[in-house]
N, C-alpha and C. Protein backbone atom coordinates (compact mmCIF):
# COMPACT_ATOMS: atom_id res chain seq x y z
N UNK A 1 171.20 10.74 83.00
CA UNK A 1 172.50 11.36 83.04
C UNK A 1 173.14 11.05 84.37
N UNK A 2 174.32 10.90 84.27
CA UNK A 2 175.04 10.31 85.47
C UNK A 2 176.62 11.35 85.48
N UNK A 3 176.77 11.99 86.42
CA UNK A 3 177.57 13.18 86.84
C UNK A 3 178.31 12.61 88.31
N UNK A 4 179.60 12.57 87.85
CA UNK A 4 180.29 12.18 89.10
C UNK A 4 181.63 13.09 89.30
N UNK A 5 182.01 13.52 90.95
CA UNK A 5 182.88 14.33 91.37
C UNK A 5 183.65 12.93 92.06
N UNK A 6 185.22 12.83 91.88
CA UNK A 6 185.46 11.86 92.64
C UNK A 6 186.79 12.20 92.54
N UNK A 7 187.84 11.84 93.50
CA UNK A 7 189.23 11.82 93.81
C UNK A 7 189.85 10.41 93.62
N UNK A 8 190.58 10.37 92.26
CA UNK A 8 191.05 9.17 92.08
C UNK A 8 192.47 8.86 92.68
N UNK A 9 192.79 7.81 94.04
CA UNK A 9 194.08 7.57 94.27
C UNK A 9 194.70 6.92 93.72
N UNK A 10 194.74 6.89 92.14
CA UNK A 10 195.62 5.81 91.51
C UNK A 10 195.62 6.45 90.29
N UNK A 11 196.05 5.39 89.30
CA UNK A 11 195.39 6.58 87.92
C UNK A 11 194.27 4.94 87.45
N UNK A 12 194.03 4.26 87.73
CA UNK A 12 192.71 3.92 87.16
C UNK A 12 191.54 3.34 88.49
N UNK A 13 189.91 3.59 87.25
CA UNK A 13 188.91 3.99 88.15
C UNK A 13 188.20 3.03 87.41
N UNK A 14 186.71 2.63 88.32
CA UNK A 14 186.20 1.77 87.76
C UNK A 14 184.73 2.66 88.21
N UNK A 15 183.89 2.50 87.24
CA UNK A 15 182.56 3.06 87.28
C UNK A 15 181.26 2.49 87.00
N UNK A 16 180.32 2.15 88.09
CA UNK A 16 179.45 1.31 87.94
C UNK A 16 178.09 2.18 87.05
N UNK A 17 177.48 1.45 86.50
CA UNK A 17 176.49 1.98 85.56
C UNK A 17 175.17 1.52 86.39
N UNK A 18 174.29 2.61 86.48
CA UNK A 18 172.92 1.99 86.39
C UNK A 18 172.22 1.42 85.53
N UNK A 19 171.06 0.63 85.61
CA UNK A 19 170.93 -0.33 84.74
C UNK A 19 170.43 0.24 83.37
N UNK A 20 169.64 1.21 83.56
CA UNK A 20 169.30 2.09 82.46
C UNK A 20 170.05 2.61 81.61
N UNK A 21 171.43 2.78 82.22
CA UNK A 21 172.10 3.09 81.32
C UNK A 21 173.29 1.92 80.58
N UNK A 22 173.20 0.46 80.75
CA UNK A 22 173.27 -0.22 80.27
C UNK A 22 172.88 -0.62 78.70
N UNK A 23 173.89 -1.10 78.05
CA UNK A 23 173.62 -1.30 76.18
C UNK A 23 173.37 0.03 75.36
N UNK A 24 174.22 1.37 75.95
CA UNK A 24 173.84 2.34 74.90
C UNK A 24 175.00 3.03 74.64
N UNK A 25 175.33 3.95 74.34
CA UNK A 25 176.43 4.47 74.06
C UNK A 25 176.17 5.31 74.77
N UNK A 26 177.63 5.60 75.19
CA UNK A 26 177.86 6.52 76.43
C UNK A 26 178.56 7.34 76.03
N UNK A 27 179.28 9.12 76.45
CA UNK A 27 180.12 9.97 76.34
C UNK A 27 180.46 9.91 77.50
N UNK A 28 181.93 9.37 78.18
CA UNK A 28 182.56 9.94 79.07
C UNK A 28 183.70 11.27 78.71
N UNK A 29 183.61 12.07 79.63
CA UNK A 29 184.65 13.64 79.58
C UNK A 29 185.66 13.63 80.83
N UNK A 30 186.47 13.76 80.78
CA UNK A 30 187.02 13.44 82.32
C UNK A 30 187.94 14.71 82.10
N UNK A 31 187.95 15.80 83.06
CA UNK A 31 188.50 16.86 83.44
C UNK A 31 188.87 17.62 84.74
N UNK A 32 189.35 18.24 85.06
CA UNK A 32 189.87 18.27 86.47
C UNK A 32 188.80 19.46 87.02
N UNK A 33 188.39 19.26 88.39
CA UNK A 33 187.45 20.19 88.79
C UNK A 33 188.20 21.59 89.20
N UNK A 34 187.53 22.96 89.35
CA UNK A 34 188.28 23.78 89.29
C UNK A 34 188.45 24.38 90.94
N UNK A 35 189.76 24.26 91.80
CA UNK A 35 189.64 25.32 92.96
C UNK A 35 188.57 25.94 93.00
N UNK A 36 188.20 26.00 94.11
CA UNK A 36 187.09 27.22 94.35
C UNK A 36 188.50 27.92 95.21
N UNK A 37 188.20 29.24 95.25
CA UNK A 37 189.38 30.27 95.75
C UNK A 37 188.80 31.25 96.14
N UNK A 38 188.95 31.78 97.75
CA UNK A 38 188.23 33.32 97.69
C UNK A 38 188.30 34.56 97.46
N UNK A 39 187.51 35.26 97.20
CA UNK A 39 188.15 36.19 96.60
C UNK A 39 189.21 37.44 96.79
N UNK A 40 189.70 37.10 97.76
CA UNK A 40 190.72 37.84 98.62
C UNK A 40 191.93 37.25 97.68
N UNK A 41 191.70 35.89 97.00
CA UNK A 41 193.10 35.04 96.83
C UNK A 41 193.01 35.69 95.47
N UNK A 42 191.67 35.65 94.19
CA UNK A 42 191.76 35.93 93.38
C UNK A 42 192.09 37.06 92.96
N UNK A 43 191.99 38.14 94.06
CA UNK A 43 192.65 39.46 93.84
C UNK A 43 194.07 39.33 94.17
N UNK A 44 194.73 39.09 95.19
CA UNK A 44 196.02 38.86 95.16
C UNK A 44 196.65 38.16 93.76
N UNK A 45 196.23 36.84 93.39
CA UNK A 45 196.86 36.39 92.13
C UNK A 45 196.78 37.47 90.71
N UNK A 46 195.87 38.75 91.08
CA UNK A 46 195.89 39.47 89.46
C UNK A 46 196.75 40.08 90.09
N UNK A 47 196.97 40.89 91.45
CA UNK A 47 197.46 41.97 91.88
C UNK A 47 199.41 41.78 91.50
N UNK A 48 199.45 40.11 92.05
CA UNK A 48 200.73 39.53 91.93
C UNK A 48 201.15 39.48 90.06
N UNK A 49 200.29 38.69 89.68
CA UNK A 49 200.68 38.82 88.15
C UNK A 49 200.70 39.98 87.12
N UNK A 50 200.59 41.21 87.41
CA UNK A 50 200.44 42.35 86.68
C UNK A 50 201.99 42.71 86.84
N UNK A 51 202.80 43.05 85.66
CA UNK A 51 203.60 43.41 85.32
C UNK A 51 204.00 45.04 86.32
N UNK A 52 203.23 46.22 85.95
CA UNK A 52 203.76 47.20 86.37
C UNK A 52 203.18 47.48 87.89
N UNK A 53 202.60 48.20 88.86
CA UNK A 53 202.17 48.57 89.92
C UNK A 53 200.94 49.63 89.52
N UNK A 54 199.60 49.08 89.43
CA UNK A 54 198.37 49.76 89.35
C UNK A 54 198.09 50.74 90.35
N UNK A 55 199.00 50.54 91.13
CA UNK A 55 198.48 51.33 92.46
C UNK A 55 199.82 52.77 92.61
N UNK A 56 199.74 53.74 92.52
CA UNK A 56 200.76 54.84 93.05
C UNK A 56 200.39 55.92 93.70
N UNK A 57 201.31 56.39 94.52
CA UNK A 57 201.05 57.65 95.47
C UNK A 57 201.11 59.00 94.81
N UNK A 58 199.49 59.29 95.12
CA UNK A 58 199.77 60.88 94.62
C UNK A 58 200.19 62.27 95.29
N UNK A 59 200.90 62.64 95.42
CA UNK A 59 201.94 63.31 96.22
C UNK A 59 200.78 64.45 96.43
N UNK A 60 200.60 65.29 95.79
CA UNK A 60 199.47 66.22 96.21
C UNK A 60 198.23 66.18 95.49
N UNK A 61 196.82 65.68 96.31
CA UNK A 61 195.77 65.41 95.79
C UNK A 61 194.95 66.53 95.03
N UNK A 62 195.27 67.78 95.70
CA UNK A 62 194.12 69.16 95.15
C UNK A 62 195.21 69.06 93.83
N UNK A 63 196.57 69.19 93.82
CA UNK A 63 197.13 69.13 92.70
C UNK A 63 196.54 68.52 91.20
N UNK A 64 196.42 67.08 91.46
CA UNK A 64 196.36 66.32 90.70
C UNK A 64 194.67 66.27 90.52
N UNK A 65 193.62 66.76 91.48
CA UNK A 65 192.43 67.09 90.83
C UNK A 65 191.94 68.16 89.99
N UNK A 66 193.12 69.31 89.76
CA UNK A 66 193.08 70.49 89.32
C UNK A 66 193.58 69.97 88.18
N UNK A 67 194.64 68.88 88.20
CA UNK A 67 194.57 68.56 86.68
C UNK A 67 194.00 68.04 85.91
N UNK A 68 193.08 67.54 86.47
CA UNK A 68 192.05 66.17 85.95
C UNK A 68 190.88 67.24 85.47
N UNK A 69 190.28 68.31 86.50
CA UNK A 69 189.57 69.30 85.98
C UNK A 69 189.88 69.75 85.08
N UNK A 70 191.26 70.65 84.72
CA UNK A 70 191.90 71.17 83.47
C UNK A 70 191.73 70.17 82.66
N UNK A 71 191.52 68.82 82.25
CA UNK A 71 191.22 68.27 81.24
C UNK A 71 190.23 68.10 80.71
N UNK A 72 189.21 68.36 81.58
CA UNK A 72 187.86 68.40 81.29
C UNK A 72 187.56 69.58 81.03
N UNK A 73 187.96 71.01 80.90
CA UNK A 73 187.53 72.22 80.54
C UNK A 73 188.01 72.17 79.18
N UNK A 74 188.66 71.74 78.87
CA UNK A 74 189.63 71.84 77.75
C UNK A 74 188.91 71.23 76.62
């Protein structure tokens, strides 16, 4: 098996075979490798693409835990 990462400056490439793999049929796949991105970026890109704001201020916290309790007694 022969696995190659390579940056093509043109659009054609030429690829040498080892000899073993000479006279057989071959599968080439050619696909683009993927960014690596860290994860600081990958959170920004969901944070950016989400429609509404996941994040809001809760004006009074004992408030809003007294309601969360009241739902659970209930």
């Amino acid at each position: 098996m022969l696995k190659l990462k390579i940056k093509p400056k043109g659009r054609k490439i030429a690829i040498y075979l080892p000899e073993e793999l000479c006279n057989q049929e071959l599968e080439v796949i050619i696909s683009p490798v993927k960014k690596k991105t860290s994860q600081i970026e990958r959170i920004t890109d969901i944070l950016r693409n989400r429609p509404e704001n996941i994040f809001y201020a809760i004006d009074d916290p004992v408030a809003w835990q007294r309601s969360l309790r009241e739902e659970w007694e209930k």
